[in-house]
C-alpha atoms as a PDB file:
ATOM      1  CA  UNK A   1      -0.013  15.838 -24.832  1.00  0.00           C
ATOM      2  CA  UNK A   2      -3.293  14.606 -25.231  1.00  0.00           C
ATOM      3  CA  UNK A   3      -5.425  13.372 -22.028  1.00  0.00           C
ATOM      4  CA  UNK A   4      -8.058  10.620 -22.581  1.00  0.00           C
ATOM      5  CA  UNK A   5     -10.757   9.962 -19.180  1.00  0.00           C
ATOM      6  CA  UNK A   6     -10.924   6.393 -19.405  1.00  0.00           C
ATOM      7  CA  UNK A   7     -14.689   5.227 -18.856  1.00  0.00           C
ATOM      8  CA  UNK A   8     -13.390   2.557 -16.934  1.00  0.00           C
ATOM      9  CA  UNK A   9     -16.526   0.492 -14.703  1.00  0.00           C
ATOM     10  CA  UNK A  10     -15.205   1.761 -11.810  1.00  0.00           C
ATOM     11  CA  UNK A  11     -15.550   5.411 -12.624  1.00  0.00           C
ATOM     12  CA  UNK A  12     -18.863   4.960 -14.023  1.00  0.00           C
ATOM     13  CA  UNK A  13     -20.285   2.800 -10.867  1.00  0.00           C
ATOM     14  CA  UNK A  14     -18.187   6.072  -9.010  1.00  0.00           C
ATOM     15  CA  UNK A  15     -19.782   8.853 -10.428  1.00  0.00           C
ATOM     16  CA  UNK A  16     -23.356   7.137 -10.840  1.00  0.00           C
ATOM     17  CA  UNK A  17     -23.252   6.312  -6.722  1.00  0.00           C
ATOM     18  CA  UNK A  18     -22.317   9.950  -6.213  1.00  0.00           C
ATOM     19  CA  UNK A  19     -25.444  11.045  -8.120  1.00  0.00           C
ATOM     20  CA  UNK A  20     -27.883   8.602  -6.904  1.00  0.00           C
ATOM     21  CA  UNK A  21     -26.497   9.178  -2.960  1.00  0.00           C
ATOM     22  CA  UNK A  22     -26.743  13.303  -3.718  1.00  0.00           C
ATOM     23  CA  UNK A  23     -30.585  12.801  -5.011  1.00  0.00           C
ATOM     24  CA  UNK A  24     -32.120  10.671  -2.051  1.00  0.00           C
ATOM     25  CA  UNK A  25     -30.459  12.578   0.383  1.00  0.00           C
ATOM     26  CA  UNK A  26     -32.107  15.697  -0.819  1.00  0.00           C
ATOM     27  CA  UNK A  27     -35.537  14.024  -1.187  1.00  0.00           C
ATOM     28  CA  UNK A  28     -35.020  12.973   2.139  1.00  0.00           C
ATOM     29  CA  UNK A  29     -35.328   9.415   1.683  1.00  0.00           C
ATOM     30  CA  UNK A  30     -31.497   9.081   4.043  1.00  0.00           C
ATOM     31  CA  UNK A  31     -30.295  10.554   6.620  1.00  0.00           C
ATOM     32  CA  UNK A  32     -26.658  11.758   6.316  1.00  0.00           C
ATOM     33  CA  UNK A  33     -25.455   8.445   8.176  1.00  0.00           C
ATOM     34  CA  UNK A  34     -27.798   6.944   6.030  1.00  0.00           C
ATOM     35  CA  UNK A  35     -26.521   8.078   2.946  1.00  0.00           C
ATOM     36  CA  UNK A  36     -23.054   7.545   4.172  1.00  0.00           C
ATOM     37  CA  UNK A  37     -23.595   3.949   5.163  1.00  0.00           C
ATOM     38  CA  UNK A  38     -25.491   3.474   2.109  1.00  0.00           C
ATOM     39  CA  UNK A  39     -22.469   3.698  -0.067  1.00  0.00           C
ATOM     40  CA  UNK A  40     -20.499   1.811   1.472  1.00  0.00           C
ATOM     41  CA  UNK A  41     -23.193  -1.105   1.383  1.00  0.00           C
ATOM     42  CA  UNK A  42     -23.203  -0.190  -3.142  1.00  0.00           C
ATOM     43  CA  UNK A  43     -18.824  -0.505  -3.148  1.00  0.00           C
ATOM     44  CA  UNK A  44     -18.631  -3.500  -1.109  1.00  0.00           C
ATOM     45  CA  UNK A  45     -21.742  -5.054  -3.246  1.00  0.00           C
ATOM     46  CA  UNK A  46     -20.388  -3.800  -6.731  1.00  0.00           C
ATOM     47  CA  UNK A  47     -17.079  -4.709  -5.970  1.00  0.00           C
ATOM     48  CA  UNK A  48     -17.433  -7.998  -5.009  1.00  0.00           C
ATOM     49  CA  UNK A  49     -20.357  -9.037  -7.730  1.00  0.00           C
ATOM     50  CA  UNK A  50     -20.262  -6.005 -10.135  1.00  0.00           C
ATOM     51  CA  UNK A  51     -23.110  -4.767 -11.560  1.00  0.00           C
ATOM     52  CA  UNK A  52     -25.778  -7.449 -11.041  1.00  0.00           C
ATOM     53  CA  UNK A  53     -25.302  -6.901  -7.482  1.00  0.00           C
ATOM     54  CA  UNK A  54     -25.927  -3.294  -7.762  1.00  0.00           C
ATOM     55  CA  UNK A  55     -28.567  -3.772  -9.781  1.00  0.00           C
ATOM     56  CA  UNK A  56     -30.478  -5.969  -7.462  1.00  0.00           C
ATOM     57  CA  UNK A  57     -29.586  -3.888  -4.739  1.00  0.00           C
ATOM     58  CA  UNK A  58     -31.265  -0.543  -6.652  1.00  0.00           C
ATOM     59  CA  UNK A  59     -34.515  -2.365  -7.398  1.00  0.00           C
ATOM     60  CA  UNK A  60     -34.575  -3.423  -3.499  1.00  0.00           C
ATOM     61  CA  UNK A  61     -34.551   0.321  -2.593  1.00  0.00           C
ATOM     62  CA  UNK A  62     -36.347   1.609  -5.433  1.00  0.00           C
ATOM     63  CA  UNK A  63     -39.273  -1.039  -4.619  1.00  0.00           C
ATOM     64  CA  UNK A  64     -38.748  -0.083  -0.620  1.00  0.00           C
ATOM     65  CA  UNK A  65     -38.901   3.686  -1.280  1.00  0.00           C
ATOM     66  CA  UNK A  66     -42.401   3.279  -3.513  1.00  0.00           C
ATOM     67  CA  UNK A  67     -43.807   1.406  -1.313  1.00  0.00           C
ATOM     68  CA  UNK A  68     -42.662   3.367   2.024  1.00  0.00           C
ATOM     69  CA  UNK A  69     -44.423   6.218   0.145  1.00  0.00           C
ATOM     70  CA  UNK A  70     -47.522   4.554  -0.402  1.00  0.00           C
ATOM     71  CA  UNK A  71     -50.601   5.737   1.839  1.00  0.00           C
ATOM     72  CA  UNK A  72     -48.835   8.205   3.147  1.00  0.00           C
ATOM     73  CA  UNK A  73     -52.075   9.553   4.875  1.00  0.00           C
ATOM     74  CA  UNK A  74     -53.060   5.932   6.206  1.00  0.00           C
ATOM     75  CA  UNK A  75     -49.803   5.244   7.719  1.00  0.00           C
ATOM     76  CA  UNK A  76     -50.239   8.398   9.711  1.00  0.00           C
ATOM     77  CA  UNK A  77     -47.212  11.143  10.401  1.00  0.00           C
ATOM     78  CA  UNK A  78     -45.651   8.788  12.646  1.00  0.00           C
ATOM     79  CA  UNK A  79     -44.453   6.597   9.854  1.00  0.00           C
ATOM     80  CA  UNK A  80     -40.901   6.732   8.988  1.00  0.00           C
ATOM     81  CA  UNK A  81     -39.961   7.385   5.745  1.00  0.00           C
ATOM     82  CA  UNK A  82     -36.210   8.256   6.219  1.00  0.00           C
ATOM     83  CA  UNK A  83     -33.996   5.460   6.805  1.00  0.00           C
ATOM     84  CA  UNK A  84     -30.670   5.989   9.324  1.00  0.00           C
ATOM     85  CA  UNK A  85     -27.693   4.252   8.965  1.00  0.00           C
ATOM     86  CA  UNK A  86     -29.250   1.505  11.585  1.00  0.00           C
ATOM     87  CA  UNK A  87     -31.823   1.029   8.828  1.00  0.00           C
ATOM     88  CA  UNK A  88     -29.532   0.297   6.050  1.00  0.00           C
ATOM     89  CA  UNK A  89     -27.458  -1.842   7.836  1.00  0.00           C
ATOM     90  CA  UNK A  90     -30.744  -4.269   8.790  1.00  0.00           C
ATOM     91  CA  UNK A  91     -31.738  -4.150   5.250  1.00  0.00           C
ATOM     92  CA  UNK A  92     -28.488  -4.405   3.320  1.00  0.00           C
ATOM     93  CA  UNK A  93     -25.628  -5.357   5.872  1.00  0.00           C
ATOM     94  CA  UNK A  94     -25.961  -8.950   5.126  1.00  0.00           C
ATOM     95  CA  UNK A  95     -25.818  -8.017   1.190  1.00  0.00           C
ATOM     96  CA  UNK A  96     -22.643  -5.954   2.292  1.00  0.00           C
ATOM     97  CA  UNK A  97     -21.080  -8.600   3.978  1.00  0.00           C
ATOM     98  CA  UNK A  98     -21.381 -11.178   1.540  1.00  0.00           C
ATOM     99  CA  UNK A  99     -19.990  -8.693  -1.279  1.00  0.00           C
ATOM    100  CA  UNK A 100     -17.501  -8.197   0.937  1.00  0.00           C
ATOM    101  CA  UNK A 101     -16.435 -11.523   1.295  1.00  0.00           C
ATOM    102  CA  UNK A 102     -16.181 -11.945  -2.608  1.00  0.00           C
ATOM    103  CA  UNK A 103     -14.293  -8.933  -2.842  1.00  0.00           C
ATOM    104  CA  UNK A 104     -12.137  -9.836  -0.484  1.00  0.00           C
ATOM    105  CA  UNK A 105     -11.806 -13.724  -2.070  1.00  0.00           C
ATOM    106  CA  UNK A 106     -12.078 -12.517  -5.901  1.00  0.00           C
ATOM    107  CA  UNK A 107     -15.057 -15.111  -5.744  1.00  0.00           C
ATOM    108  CA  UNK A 108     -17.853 -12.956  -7.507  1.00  0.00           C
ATOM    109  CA  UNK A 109     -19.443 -16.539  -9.194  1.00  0.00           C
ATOM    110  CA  UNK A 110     -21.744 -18.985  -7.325  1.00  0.00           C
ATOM    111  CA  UNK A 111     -22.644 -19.648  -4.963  1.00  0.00           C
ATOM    112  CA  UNK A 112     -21.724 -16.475  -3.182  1.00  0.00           C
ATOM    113  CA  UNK A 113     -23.868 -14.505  -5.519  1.00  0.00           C
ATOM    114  CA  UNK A 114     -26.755 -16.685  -4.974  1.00  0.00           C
ATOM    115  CA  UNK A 115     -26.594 -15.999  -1.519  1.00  0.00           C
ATOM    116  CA  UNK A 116     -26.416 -12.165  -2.275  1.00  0.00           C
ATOM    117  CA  UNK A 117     -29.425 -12.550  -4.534  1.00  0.00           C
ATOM    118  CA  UNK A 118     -31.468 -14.721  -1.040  1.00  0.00           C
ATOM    119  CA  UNK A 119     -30.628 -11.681   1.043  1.00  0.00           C
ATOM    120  CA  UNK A 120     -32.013  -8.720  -0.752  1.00  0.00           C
ATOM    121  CA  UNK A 121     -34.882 -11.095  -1.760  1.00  0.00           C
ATOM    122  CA  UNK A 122     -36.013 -11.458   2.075  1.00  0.00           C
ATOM    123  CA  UNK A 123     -35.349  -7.811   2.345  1.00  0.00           C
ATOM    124  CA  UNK A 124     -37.409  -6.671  -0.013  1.00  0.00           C
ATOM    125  CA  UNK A 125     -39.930  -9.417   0.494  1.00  0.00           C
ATOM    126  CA  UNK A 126     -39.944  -7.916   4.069  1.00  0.00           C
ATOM    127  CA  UNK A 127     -40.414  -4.200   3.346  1.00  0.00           C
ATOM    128  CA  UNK A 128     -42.950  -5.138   0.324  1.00  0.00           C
ATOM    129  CA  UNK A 129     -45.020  -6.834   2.597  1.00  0.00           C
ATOM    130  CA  UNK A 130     -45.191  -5.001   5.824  1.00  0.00           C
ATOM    131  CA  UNK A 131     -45.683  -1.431   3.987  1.00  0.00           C
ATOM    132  CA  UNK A 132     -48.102  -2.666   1.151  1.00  0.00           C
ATOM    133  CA  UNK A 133     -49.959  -5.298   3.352  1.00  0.00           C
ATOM    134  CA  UNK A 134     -50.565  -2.501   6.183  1.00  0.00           C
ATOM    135  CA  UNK A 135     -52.229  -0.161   3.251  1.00  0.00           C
ATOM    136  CA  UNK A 136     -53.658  -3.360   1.400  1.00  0.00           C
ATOM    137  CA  UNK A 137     -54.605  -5.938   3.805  1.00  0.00           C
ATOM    138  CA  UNK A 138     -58.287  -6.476   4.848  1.00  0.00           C
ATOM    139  CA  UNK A 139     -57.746  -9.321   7.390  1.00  0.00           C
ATOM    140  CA  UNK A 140     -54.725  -9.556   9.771  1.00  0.00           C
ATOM    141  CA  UNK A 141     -53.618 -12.608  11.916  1.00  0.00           C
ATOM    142  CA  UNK A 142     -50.931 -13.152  14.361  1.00  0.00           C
ATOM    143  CA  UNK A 143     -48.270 -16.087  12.535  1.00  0.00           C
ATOM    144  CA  UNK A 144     -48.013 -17.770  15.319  1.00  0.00           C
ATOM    145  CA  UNK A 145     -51.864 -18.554  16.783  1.00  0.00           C
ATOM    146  CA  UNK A 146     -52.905 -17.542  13.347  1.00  0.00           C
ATOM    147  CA  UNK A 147     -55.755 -15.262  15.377  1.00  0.00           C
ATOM    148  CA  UNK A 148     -57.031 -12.343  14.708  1.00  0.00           C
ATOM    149  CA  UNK A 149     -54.671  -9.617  15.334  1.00  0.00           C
ATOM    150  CA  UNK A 150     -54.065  -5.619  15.307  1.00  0.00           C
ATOM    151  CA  UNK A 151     -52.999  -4.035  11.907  1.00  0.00           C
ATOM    152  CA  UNK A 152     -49.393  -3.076  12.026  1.00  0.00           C
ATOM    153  CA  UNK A 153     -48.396  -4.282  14.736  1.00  0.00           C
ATOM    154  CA  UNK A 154     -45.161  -6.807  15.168  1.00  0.00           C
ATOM    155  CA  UNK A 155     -45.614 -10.807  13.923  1.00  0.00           C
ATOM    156  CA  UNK A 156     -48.795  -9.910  12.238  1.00  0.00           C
ATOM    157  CA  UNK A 157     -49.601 -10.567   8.657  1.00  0.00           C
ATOM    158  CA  UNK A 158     -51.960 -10.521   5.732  1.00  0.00           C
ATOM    159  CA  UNK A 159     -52.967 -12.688   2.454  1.00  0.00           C
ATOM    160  CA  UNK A 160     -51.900  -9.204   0.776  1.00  0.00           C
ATOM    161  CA  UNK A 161     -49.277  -8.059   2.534  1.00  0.00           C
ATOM    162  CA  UNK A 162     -47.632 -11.964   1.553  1.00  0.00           C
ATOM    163  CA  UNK A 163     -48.571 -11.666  -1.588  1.00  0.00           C
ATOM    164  CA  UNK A 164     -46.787  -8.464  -1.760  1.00  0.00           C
ATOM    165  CA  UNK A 165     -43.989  -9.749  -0.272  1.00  0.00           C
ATOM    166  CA  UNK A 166     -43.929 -12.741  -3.063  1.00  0.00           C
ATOM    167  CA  UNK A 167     -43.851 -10.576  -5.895  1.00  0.00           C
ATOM    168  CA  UNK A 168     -40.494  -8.369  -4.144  1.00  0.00           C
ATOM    169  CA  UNK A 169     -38.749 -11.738  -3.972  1.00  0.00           C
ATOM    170  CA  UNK A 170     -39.994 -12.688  -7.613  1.00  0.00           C
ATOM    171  CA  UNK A 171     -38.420  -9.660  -8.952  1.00  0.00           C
ATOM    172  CA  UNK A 172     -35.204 -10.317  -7.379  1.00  0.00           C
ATOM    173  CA  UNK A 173     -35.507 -13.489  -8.812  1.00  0.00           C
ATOM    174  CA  UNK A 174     -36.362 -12.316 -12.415  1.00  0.00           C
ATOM    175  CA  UNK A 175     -32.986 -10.401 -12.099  1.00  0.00           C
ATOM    176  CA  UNK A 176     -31.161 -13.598 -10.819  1.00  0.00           C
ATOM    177  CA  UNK A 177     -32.507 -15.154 -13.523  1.00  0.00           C
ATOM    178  CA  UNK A 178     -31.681 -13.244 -16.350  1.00  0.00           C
ATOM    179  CA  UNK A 179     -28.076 -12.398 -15.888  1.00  0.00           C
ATOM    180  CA  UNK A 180     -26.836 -15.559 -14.284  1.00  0.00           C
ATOM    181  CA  UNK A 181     -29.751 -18.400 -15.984  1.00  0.00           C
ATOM    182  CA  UNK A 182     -31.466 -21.262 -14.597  1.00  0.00           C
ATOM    183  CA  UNK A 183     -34.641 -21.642 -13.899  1.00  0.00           C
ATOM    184  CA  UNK A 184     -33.760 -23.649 -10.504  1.00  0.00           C
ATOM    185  CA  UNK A 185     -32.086 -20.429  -9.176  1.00  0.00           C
ATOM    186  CA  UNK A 186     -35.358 -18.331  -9.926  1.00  0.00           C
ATOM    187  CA  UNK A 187     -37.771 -20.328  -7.458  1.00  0.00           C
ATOM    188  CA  UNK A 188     -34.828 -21.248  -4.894  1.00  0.00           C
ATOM    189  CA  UNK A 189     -34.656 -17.180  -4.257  1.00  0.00           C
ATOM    190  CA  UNK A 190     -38.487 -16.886  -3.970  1.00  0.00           C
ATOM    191  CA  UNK A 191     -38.403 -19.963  -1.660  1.00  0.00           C
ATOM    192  CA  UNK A 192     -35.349 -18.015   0.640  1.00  0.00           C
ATOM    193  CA  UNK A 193     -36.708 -14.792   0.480  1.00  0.00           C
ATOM    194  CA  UNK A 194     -40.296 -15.989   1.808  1.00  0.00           C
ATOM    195  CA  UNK A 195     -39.275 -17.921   4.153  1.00  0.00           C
ATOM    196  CA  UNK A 196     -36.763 -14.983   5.436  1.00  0.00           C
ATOM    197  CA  UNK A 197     -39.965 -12.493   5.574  1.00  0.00           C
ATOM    198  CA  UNK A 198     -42.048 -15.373   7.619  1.00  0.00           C
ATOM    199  CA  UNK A 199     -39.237 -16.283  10.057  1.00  0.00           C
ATOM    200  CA  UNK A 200     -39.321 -11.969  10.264  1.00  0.00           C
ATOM    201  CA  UNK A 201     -42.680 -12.317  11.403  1.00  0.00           C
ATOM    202  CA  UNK A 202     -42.074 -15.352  13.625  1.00  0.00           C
ATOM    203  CA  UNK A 203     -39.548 -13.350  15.046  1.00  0.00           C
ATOM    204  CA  UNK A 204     -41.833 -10.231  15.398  1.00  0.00           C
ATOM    205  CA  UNK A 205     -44.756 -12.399  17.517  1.00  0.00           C
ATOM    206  CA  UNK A 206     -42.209 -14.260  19.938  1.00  0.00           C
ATOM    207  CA  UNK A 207     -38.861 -11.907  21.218  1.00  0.00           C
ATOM    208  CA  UNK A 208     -40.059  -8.394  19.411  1.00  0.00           C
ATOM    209  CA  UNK A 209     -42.994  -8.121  21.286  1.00  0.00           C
ATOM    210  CA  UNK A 210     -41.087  -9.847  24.255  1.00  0.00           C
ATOM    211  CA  UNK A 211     -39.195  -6.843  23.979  1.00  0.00           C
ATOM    212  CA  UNK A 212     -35.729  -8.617  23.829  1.00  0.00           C
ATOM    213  CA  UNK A 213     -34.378  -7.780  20.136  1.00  0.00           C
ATOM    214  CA  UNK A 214     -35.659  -4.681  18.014  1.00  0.00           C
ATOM    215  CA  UNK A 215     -37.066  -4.502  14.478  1.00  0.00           C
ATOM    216  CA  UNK A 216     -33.642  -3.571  13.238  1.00  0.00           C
ATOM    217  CA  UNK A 217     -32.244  -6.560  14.544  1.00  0.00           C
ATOM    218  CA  UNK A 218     -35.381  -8.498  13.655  1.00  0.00           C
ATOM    219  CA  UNK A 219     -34.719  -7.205   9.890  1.00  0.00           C
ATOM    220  CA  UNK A 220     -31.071  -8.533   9.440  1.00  0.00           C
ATOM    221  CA  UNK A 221     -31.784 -11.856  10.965  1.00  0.00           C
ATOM    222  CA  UNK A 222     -34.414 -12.240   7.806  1.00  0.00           C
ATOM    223  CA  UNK A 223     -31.449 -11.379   5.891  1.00  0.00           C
ATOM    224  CA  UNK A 224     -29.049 -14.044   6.991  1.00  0.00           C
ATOM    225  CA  UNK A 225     -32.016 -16.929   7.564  1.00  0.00           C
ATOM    226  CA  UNK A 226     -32.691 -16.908   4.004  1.00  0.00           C
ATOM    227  CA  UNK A 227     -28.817 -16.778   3.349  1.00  0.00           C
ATOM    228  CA  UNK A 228     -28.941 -19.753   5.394  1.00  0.00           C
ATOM    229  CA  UNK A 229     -32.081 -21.625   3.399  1.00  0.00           C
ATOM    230  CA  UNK A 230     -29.988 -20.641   0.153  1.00  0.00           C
ATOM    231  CA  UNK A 231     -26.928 -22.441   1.347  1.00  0.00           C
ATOM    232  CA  UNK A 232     -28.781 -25.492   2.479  1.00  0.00           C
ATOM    233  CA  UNK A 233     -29.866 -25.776  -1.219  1.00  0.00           C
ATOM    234  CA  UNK A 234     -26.436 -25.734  -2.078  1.00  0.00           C
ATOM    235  CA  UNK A 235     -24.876 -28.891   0.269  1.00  0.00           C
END
């Protein structure tokens, strides 16, 4: 009797995840719950818009773990480069959620991947700008008086650190555009995932500092405000 492995797209996603969640692990870029929580964001993304959620999803953290990494010296050893599970979930939970949903449906077409495509823009708009634009930026201002304000610290931003931020949702958008077409689509996901990173730093200024919500919490409402931009664009 002869056996044949069938190379089916579930065995491949499978045994690629397994690799990918063994290597940044060991170069420390998870934690265990990290890592753990971190899969279970990829299934419920691949199996509810199959590989062009996943791929988005791996440029996010590929473009998030470069530019954690960058000025490693200027961020000083306080700056955490190892995400938890709490982490993952603020970045990718609303990504997770939606795959879920079209999993769940067997709805992996529009608009539910558009809104897949908002979120992970704003998130890596978000991380793009905040660790570039603390390296990069030369002049910092507070969003909301649009003063002067500290470096790094919570509702503050910079021309560069935008800018940054532009590009990470232009990417995601470049993706978008690509494998699904139309042009529309492109600029709508530029237009969420800014205005999810500024309503992050709106957020930042007023209840961060305030003390009332944290930056985890701070990073999935980003998520889900630019999910909500993308779906007014849609009624």
């Amino acid at each position: 009797m002869t056996f044949v492995l069938m190379f089916t797209p579930d065995l491949i996603f499978t045994a690629v995840l397994l690799i990918v969640l063994f290597l940044v692990y060991n170069l420390r870029k998870l934690t265990m719950s990290g890592t753990i929580v971190a899969g279970m964001v990829a299934v419920c993304i691949f199996k509810g818009s199959g590989f062009l959620g996943i791929l988005m999803l791996a440029v996010f953290f590929v473009l998030a773990t470069v530019a954690t990494s960058v000025g490693k010296s200027f961020k000083g050893k306080t700056h955490q480069e190892r995400r938890n599970a709490a982490q993952v979930v603020a970045n990718g939970g609303m990504a997770a959620l939606i795959g879920l949903v079209m999993w769940i449906n067997h709805a992996p077409g529009y608009p539910l991947i558009f809104f897949l495509a908002a979120s992970l823009s704003s998130a890596t708009a978000d991380t793009l700008s905040s660790e570039l634009g603390t390296v990069y930026g030369r002049r910092f201002f507070n969003i909301i008086t649009f003063r002067r304000d500290e470096r790094g610290r919570d509702g503050v931003i910079s021309l560069e650190g935008t800018l940054a931020g532009l590009f990470g949702s232009a990417i995601i958008g470049v993706i978008y555009l690509l494998l699904i077409g139309g042009s529309g689509g492109f600029w709508l996901i530029i237009i969420a995932g800014t205005a999810g990173n500024l309503f992050d730093s709106v957020l930042g200024a007023t209840l961060e500092r305030k003390g009332i919500i944290q930056n985890n919490t701070v990073n999935f409402l980003n998520t889900a405000f630019a999910v909500l931009i993308a779906w007014l664009f849609t009624i």
